[in-house]
N, C-alpha and C. Protein backbone atom coordinates (compact mmCIF):
# COMPACT_ATOMS: atom_id res chain seq x y z
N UNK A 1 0.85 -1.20 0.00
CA UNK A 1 0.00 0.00 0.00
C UNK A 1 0.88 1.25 0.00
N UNK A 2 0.55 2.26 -0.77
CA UNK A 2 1.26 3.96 -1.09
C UNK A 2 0.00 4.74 -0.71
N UNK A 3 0.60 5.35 0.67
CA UNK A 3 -0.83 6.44 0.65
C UNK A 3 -0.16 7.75 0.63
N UNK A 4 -1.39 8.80 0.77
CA UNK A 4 -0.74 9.80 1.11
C UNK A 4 -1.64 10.91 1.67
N UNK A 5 -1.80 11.27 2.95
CA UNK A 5 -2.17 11.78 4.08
C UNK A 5 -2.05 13.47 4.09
N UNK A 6 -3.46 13.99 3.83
CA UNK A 6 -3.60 15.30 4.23
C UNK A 6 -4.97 15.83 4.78
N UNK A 7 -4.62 17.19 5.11
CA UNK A 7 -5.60 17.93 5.62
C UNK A 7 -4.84 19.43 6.71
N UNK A 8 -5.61 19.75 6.84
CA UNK A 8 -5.63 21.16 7.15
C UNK A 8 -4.40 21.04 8.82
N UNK A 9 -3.48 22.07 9.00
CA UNK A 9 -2.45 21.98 10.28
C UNK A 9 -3.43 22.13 11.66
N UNK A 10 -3.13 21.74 12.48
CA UNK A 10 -3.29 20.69 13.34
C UNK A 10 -4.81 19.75 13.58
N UNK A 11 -4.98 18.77 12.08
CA UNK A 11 -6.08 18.20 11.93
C UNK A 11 -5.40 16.57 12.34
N UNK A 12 -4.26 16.53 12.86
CA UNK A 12 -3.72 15.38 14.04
C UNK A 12 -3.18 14.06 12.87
N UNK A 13 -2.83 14.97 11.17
CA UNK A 13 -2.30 13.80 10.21
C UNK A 13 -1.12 13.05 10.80
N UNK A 14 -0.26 14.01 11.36
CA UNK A 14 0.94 14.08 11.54
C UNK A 14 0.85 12.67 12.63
N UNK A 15 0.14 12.80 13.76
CA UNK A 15 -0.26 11.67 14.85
C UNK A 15 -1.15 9.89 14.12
N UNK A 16 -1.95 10.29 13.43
CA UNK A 16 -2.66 9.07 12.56
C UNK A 16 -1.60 8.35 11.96
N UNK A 17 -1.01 9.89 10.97
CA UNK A 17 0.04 9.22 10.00
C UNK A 17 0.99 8.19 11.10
N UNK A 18 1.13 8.17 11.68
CA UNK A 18 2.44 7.22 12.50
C UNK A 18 1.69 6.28 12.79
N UNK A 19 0.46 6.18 13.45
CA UNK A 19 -0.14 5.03 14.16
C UNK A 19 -0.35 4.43 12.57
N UNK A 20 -1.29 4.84 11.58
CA UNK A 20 -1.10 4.15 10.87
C UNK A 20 -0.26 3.46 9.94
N UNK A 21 0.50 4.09 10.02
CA UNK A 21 2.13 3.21 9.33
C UNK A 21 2.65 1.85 10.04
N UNK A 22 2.75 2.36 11.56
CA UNK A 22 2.87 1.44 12.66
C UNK A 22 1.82 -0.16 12.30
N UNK A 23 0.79 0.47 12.18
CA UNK A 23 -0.57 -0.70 11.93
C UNK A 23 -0.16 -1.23 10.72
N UNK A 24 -0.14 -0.81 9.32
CA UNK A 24 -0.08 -1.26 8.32
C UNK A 24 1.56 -1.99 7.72
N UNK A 25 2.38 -1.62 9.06
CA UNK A 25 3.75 -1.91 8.74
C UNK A 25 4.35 -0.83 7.51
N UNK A 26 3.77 0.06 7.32
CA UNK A 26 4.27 1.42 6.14
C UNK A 26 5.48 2.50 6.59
N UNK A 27 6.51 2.64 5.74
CA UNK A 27 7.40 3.49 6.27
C UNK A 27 6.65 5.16 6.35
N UNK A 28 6.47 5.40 7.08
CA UNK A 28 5.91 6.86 7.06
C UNK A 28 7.05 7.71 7.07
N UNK A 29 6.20 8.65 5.99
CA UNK A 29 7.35 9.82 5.87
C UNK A 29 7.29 11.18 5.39
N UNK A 30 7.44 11.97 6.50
CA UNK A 30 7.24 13.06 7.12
C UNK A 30 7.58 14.11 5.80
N UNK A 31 6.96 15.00 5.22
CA UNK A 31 8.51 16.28 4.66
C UNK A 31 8.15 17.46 5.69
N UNK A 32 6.98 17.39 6.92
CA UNK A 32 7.93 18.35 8.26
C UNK A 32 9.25 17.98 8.57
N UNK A 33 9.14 16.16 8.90
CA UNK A 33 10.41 16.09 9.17
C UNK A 33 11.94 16.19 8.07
N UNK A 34 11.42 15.87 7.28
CA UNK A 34 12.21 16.08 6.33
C UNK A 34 13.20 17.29 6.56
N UNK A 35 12.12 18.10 6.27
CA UNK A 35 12.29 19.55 6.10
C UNK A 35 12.94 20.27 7.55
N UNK A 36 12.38 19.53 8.51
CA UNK A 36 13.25 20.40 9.88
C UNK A 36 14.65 19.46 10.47
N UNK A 37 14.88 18.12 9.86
CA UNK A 37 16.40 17.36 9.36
C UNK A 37 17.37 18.76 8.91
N UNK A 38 16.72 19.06 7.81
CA UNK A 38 17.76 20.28 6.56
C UNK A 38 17.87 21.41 7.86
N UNK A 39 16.99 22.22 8.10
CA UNK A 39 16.87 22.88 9.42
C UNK A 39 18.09 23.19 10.64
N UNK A 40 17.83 21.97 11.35
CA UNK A 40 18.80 21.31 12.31
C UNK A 40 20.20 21.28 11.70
N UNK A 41 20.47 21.09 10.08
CA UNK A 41 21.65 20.41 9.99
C UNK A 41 22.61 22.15 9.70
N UNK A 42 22.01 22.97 9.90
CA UNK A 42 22.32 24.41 9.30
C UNK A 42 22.77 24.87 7.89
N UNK A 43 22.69 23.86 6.92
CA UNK A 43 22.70 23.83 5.56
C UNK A 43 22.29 25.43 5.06
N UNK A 44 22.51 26.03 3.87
CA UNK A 44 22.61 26.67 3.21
C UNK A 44 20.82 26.71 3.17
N UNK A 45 20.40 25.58 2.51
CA UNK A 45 19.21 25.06 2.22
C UNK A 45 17.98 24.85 3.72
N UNK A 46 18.56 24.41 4.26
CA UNK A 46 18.54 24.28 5.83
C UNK A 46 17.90 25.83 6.19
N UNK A 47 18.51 26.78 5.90
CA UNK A 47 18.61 27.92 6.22
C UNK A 47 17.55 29.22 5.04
N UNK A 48 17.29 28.78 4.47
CA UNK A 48 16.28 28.77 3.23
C UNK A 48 14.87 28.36 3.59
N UNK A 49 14.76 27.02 4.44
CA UNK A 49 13.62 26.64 4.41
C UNK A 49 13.23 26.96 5.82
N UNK A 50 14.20 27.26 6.96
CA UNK A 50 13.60 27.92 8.20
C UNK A 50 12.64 29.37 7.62
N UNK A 51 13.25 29.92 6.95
CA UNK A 51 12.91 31.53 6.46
C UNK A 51 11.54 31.04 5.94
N UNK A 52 11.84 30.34 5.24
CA UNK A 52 10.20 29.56 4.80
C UNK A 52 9.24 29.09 5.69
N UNK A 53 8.97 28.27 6.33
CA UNK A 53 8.34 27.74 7.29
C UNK A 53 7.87 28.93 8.16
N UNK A 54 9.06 29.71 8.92
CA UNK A 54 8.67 30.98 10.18
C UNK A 54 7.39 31.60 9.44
N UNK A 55 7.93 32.13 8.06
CA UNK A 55 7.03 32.92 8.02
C UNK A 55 5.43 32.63 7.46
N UNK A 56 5.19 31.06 7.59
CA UNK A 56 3.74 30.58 6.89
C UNK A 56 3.68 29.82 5.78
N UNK A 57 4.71 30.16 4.97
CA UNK A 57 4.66 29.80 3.35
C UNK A 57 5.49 28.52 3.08
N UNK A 58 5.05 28.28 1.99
CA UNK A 58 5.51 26.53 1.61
C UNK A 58 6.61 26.72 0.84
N UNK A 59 7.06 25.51 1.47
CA UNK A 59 8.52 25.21 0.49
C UNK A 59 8.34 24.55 -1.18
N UNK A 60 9.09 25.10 -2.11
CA UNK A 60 8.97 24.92 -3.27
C UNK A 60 8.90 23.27 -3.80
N UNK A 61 8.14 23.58 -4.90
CA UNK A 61 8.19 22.26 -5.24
C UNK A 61 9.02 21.52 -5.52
N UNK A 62 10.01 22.08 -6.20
CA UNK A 62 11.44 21.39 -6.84
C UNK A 62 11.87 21.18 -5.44
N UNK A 63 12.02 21.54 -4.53
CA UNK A 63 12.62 20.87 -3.28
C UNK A 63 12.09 19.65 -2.46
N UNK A 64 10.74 20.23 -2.43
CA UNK A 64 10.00 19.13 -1.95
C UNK A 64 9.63 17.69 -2.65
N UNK A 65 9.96 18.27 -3.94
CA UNK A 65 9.54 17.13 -4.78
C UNK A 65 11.33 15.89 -5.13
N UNK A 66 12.14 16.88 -4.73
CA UNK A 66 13.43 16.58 -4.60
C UNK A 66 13.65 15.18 -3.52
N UNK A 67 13.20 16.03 -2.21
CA UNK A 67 13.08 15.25 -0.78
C UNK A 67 12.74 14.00 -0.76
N UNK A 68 11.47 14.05 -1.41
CA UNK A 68 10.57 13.04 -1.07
C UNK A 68 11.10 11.83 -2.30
N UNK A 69 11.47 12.06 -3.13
CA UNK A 69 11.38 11.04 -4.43
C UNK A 69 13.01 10.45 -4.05
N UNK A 70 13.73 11.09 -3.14
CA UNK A 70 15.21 10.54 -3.15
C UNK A 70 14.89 9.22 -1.95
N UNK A 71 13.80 9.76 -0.78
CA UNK A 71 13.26 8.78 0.31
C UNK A 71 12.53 7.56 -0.58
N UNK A 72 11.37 7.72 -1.02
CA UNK A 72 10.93 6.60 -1.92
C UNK A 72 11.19 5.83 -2.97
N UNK A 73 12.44 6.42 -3.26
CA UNK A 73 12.81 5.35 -4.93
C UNK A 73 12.95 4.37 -4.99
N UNK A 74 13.63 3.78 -3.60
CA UNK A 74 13.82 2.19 -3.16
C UNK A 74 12.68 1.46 -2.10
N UNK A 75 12.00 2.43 -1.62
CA UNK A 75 10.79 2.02 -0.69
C UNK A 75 9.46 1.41 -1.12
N UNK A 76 8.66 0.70 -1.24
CA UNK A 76 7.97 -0.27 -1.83
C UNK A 76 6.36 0.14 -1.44
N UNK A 77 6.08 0.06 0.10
CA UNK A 77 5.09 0.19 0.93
C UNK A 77 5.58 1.62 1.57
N UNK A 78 4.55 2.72 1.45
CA UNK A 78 4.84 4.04 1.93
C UNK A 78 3.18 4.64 2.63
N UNK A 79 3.66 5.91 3.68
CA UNK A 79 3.01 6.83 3.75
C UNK A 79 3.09 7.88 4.09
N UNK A 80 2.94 8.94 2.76
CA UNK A 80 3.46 10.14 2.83
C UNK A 80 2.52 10.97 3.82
N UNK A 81 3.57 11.60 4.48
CA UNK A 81 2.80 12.65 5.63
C UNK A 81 3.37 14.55 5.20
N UNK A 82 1.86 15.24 4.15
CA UNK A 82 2.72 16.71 4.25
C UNK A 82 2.90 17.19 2.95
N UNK A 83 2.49 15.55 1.66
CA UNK A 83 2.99 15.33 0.68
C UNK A 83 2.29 14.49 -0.07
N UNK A 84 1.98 15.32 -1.51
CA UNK A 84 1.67 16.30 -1.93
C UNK A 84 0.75 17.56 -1.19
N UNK A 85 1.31 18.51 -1.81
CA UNK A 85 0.23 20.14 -0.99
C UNK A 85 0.12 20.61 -2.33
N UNK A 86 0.04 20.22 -3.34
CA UNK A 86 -0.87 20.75 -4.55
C UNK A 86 -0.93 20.56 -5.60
N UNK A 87 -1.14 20.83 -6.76
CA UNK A 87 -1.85 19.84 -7.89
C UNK A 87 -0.78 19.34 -8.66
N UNK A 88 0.47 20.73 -8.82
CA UNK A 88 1.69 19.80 -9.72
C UNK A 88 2.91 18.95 -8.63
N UNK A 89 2.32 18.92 -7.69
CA UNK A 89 3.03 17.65 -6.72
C UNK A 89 2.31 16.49 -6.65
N UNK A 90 1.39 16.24 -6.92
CA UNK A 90 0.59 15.13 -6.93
C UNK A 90 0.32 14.62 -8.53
N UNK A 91 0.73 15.61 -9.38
CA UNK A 91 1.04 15.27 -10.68
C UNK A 91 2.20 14.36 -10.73
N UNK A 92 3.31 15.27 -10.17
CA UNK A 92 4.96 14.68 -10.42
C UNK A 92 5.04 13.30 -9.63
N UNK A 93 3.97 13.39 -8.72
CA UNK A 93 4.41 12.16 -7.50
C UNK A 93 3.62 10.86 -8.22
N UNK A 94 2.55 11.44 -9.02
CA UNK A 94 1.97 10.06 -9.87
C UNK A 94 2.98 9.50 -10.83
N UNK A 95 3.56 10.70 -11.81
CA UNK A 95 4.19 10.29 -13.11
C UNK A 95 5.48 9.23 -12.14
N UNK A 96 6.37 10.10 -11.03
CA UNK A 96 7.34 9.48 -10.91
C UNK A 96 7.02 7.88 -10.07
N UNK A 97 5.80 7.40 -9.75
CA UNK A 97 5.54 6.24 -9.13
C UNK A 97 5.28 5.18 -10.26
N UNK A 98 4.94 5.84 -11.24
CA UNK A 98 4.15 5.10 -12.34
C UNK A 98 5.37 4.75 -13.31
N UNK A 99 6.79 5.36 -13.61
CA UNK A 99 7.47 5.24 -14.21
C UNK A 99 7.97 4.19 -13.73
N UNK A 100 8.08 3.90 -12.25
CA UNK A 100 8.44 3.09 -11.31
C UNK A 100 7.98 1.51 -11.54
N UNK A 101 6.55 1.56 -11.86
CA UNK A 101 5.83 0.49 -11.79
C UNK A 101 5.20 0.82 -10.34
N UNK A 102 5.12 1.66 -9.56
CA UNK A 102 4.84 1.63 -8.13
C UNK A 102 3.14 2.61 -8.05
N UNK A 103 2.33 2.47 -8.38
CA UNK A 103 1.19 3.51 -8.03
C UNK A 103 0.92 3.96 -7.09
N UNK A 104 0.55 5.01 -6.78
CA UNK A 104 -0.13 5.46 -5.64
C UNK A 104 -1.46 4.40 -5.03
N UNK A 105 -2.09 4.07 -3.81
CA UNK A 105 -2.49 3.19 -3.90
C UNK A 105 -4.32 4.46 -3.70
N UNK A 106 -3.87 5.35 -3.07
CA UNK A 106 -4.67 6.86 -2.82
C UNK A 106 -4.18 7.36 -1.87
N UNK A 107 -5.35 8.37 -1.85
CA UNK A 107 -5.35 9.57 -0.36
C UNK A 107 -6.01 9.49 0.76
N UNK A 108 -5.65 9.87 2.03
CA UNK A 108 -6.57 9.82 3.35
C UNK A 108 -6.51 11.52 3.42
N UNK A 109 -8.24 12.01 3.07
CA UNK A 109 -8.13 13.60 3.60
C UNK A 109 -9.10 13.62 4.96
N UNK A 110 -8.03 14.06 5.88
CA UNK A 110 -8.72 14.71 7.31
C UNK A 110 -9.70 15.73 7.46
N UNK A 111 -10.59 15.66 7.71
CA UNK A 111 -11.20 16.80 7.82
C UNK A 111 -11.90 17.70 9.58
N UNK A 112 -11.42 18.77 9.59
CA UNK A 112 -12.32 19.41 10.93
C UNK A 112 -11.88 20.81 10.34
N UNK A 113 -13.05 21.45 11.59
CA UNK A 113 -13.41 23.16 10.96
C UNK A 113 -12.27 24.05 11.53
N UNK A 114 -12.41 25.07 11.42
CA UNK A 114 -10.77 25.89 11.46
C UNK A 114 -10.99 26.49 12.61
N UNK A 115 -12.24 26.76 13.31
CA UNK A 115 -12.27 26.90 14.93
C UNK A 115 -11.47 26.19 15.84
N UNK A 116 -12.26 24.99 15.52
CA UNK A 116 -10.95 23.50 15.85
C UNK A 116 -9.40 23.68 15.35
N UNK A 117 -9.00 23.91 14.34
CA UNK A 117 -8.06 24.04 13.89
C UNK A 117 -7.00 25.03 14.82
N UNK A 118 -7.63 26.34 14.94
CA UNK A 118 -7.07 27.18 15.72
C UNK A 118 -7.15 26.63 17.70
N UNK A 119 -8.19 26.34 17.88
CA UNK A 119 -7.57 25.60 19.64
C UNK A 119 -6.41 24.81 19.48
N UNK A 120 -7.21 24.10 18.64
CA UNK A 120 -5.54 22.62 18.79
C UNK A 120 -4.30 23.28 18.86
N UNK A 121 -4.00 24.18 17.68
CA UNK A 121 -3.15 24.76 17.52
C UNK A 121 -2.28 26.02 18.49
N UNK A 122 -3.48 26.82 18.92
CA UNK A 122 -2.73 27.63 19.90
C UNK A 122 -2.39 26.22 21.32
N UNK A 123 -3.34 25.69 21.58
CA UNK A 123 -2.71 25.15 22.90
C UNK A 123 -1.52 23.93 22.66
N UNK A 124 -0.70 23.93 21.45
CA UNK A 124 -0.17 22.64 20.97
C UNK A 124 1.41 23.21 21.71
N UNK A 125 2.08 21.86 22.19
CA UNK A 125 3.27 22.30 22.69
C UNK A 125 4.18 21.16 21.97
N UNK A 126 5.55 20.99 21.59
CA UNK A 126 5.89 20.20 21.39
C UNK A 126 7.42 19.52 21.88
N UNK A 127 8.35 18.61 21.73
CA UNK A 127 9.68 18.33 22.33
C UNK A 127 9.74 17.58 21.38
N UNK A 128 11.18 17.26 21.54
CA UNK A 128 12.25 16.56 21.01
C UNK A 128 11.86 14.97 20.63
N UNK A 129 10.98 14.18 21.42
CA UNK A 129 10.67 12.91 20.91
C UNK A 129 8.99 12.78 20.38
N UNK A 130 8.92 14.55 20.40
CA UNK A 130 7.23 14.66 19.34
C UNK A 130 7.09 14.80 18.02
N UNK A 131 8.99 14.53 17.54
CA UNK A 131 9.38 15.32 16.10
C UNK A 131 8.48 15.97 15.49
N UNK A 132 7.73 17.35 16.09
CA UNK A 132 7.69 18.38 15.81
C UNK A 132 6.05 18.60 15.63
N UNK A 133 5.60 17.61 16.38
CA UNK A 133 4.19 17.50 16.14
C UNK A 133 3.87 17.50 17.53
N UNK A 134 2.57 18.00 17.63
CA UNK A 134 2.12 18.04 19.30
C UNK A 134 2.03 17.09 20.15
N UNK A 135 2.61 16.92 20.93
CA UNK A 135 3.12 16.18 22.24
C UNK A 135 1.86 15.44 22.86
N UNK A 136 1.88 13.96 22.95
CA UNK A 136 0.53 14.13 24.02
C UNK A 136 0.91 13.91 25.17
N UNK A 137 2.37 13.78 25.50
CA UNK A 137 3.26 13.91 26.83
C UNK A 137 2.84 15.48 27.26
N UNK A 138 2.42 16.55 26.67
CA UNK A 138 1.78 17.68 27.27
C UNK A 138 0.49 18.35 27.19
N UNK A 139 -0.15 17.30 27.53
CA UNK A 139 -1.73 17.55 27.61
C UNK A 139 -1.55 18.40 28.91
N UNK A 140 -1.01 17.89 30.25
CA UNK A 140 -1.23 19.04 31.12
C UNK A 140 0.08 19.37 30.88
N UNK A 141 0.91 19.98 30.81
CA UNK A 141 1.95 20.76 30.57
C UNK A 141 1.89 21.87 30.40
N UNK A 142 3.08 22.87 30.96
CA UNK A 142 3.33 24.04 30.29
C UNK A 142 4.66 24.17 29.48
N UNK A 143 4.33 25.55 28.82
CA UNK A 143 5.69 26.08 28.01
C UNK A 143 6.64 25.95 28.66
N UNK A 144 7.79 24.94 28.81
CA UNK A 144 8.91 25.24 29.78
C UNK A 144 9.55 24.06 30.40
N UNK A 145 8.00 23.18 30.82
CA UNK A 145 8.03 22.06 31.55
C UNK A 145 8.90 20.97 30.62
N UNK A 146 9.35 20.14 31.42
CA UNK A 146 10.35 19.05 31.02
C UNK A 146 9.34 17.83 30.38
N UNK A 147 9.33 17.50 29.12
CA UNK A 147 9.30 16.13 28.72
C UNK A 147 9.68 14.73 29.63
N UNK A 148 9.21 14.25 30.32
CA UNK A 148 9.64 12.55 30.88
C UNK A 148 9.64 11.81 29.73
N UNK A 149 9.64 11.55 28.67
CA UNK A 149 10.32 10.70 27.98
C UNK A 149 11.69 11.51 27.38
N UNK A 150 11.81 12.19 26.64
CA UNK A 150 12.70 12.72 25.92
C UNK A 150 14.10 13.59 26.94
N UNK A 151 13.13 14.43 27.86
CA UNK A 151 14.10 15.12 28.92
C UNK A 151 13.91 16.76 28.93
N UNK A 152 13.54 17.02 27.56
CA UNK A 152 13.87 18.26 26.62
C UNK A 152 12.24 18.95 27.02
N UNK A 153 12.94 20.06 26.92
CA UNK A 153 11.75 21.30 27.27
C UNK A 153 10.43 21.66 26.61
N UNK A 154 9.13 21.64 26.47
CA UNK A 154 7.82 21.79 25.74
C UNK A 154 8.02 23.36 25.72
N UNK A 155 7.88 23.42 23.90
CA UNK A 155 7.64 24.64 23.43
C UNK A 155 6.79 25.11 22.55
N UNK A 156 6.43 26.00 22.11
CA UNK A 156 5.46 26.08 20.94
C UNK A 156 6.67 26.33 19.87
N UNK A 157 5.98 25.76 18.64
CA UNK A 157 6.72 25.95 17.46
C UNK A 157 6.44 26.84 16.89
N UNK A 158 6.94 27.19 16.42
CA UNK A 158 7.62 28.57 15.38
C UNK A 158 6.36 29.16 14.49
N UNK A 159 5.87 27.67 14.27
CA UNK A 159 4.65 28.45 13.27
C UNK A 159 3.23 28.28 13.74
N UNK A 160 3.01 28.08 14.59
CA UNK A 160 2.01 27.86 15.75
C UNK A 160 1.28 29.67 16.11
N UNK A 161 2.05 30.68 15.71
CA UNK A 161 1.02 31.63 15.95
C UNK A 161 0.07 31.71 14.83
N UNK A 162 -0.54 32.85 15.57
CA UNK A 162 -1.90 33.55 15.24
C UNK A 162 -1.88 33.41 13.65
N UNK A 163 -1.21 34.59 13.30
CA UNK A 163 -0.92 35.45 12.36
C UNK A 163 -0.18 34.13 10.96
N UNK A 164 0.61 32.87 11.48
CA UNK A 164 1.29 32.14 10.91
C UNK A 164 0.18 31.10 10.93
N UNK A 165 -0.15 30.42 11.45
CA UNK A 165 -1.79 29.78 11.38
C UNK A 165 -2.58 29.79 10.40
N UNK A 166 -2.83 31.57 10.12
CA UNK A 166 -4.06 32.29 8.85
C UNK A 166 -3.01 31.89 7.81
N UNK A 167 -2.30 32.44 7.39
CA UNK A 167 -1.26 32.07 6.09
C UNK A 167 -1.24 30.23 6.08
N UNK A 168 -0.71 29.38 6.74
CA UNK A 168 -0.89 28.40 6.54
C UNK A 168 -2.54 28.03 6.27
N UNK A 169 -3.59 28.04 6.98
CA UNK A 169 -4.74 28.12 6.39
C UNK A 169 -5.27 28.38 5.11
N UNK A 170 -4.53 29.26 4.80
CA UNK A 170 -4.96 30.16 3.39
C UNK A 170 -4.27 29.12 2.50
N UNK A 171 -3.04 28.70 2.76
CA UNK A 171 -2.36 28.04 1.66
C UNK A 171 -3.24 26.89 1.50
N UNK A 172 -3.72 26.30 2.47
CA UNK A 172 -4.47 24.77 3.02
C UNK A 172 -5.44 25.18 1.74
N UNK A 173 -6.41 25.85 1.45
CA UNK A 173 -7.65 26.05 0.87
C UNK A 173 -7.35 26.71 -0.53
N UNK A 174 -6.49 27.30 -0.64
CA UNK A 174 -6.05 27.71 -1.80
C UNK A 174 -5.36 27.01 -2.79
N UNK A 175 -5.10 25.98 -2.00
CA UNK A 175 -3.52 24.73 -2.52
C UNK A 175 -4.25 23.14 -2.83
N UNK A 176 -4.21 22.78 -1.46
CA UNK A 176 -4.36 21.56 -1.02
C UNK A 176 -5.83 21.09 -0.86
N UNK A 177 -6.62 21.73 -0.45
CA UNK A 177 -7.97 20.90 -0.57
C UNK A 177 -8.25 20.79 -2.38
N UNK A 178 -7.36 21.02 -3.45
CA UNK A 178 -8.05 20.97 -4.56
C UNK A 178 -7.44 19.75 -4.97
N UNK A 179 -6.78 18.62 -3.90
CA UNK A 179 -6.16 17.30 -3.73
C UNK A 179 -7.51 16.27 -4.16
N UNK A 180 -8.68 16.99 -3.12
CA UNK A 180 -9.72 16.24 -3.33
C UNK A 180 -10.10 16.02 -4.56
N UNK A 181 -10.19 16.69 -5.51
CA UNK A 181 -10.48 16.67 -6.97
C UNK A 181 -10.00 15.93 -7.53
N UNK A 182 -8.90 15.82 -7.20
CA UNK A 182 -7.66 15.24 -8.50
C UNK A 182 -7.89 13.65 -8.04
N UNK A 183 -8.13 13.85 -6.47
CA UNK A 183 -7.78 12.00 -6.10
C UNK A 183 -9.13 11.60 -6.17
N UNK A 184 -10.14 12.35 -6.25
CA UNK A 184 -11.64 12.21 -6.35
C UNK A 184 -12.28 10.19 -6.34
N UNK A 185 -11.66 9.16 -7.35
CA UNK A 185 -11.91 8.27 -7.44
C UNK A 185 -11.38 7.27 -6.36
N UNK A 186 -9.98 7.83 -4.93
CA UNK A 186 -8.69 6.91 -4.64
C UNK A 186 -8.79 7.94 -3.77
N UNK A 187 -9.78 8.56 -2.82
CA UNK A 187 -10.19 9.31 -1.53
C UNK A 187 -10.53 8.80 -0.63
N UNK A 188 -9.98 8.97 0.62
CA UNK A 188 -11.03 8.52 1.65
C UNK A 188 -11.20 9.76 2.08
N UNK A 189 -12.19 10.56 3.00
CA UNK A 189 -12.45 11.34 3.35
C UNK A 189 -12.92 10.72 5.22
N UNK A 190 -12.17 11.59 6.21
CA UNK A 190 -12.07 11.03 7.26
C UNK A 190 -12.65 12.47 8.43
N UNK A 191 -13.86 11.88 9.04
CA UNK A 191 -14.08 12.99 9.97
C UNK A 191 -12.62 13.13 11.05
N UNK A 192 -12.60 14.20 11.13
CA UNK A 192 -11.22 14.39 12.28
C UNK A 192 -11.34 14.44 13.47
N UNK A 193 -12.99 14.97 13.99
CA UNK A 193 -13.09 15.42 15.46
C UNK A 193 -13.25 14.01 15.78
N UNK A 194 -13.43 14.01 17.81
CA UNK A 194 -13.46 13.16 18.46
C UNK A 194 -11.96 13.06 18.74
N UNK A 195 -11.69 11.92 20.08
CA UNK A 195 -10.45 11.59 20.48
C UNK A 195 -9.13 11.13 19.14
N UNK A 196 -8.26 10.58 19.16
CA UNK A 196 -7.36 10.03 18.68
C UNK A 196 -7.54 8.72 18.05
N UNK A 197 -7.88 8.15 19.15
CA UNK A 197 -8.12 6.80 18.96
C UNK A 197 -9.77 6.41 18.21
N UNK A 198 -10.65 7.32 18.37
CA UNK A 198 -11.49 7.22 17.44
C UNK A 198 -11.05 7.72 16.04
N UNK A 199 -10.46 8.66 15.84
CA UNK A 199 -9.99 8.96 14.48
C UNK A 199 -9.04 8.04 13.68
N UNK A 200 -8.46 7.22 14.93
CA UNK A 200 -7.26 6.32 13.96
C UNK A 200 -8.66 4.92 13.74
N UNK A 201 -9.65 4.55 14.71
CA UNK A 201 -10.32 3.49 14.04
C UNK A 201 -11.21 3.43 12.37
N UNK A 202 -11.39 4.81 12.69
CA UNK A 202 -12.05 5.34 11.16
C UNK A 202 -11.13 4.86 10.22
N UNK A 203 -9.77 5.50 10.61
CA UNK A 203 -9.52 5.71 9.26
C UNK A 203 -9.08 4.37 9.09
N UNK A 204 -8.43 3.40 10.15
CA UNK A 204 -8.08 1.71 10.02
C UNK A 204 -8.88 1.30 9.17
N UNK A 205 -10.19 1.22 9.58
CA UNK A 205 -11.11 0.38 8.79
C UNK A 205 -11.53 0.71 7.53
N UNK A 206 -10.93 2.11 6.98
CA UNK A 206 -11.66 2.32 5.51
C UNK A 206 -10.51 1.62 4.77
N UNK A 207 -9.08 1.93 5.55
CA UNK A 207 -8.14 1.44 4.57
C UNK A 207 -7.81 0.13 4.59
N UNK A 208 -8.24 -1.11 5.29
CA UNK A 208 -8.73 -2.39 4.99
C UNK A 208 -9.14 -2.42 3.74
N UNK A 209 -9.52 -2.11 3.02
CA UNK A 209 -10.21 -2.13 1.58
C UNK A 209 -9.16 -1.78 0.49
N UNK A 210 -7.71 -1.26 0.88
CA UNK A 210 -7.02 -1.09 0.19
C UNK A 210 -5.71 -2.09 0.64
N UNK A 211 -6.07 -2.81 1.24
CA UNK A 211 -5.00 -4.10 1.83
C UNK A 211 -4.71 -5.24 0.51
C-alpha cells in the first residue's frame, strides 16, 4: 500500500500518519520532518527553508519534490505525511511512481473546521521525541516544563502563531484541498473530530479495503 495523508495543520495527520504506518507496517514519511532534518543540519538550504516555514509559506516544489522522491525510490510500501500540498506535486508524485511500476495506492483527507483548527493549535506544545508535532506527553503541561520521555523542554513551534496559522490556512484552501479533486476516485475522506483513537479506528477500517 502507497498512501498519502492530508488535511488542514493541526487536523492530528501528523499523529494518525504514524499510528497508521505502525498498523499497516508502512514506512511513514514526514517532509515536516524532512524539512526540519535540513533545518537542524544548518545547511545553506537548511537555512532557506527555516525563512520559509517561520514565516507561513511553503517550500517549493522542486525541493519538496526533490526530498521526497530521493526517500521513496527504493521504498515499496509508503506513507506520505505533508505530501503532496498541490496539484503539480501530486502530478509529479503520480508520473514518478508510475514510471516506477509503483502507483499510488490513494489519499486519506482529514477533515475538521478551522475553529478547531485554531484551539488545537494555539494550545499545541511540542519536544524533542514529538518530532515536531504536538506532544501528548503535554496535555497538562506548560511552556517550559520538562518532557519525561525525551528530557527536553515543551515549546510552541515557530509556526504555531496567530498570524502564521491564517497564512498556513490560506495556503491549506487555496492549494491543497483541490487534492480532493484530483484523487476524487482513490479518496477517503475522514471525519477528524473526536479523540485520537477514534480517528485512527475510522480511518483503520476504511483502509482495509485497500490491503
Amino acid at each position: 500500500m502507497r498512501i498519502t495523508f492530508f488535511g488542514p495543520p493541526g487536523s492530528g495527520k501528523g499523529t494518525q500518519a504514524d499510528r497508521i504506518s505502525s498498523c499497516f507496517d508502512l514506512q511513514h514519511i514526514s517532509t515536516g520532518m524532512l524539512f526540519r532534518e535540513e533545518i537542524e543540519s544548518g545547511s545553506e538550504l537548511g537555512n532557506r527553508i527555516r525563512e520559509i516555514v517561520e514565516s507561513g509559506n511553503l517550500v517549493s516544489d522542486e525541493i519538496a519534490n526533490e526530498e521526497v522522491f530521493s526517500r521513496i525510490e527504493s521504498i515499496d510500501e509508503f506513507l506520505l505525511d505533508g505530501y503532496p500540498r498541490n496539484l503539480s506535486q501530486a502530478k509529479c508524485l503520480d508520473e514518478f511512481l508510475l514510471n516506477t511500476g509503483r502507483p499510488l495506492s490513494g489519499a486519506v483527507s482529514i477533515h475538521i473546521p478551522d475553529e478547531e483548527v485554531i484551539r488545537r493549535l494555539t494550545g499545541r506544545l511540542v519536544c524533542a521525541c514529538s518530532n515536531g508535532n504536538g506532544s501528548k506527553n503535554s496535555a497538562l503541561s506548560k511552556e517550559g516544563d520538562i518532557c519525561p520521555i525525551c528530557g527536553q523542554p515543551f515549546v510552541k513551534r515557530s509556526d504555531d502563531i496567530l498570524q502564521v496559522m491564517k497564512n498556513r490556512l490560506d495556503h491549506y484552501y487555496n492549494l491543497t484541498r483541490h487534492l480532493e479533486t484530483y484523487y476524487e476516485n482513490r479518496i477517503l475522506k475522514i471525519d477528524g473530530s473526536g479523540t485520537i483513537d477514534q480517528v485512527f479506528e475510522r480511518i483503520r477500517k476504511e483502509l482495509l479495503a485497500w490491503v
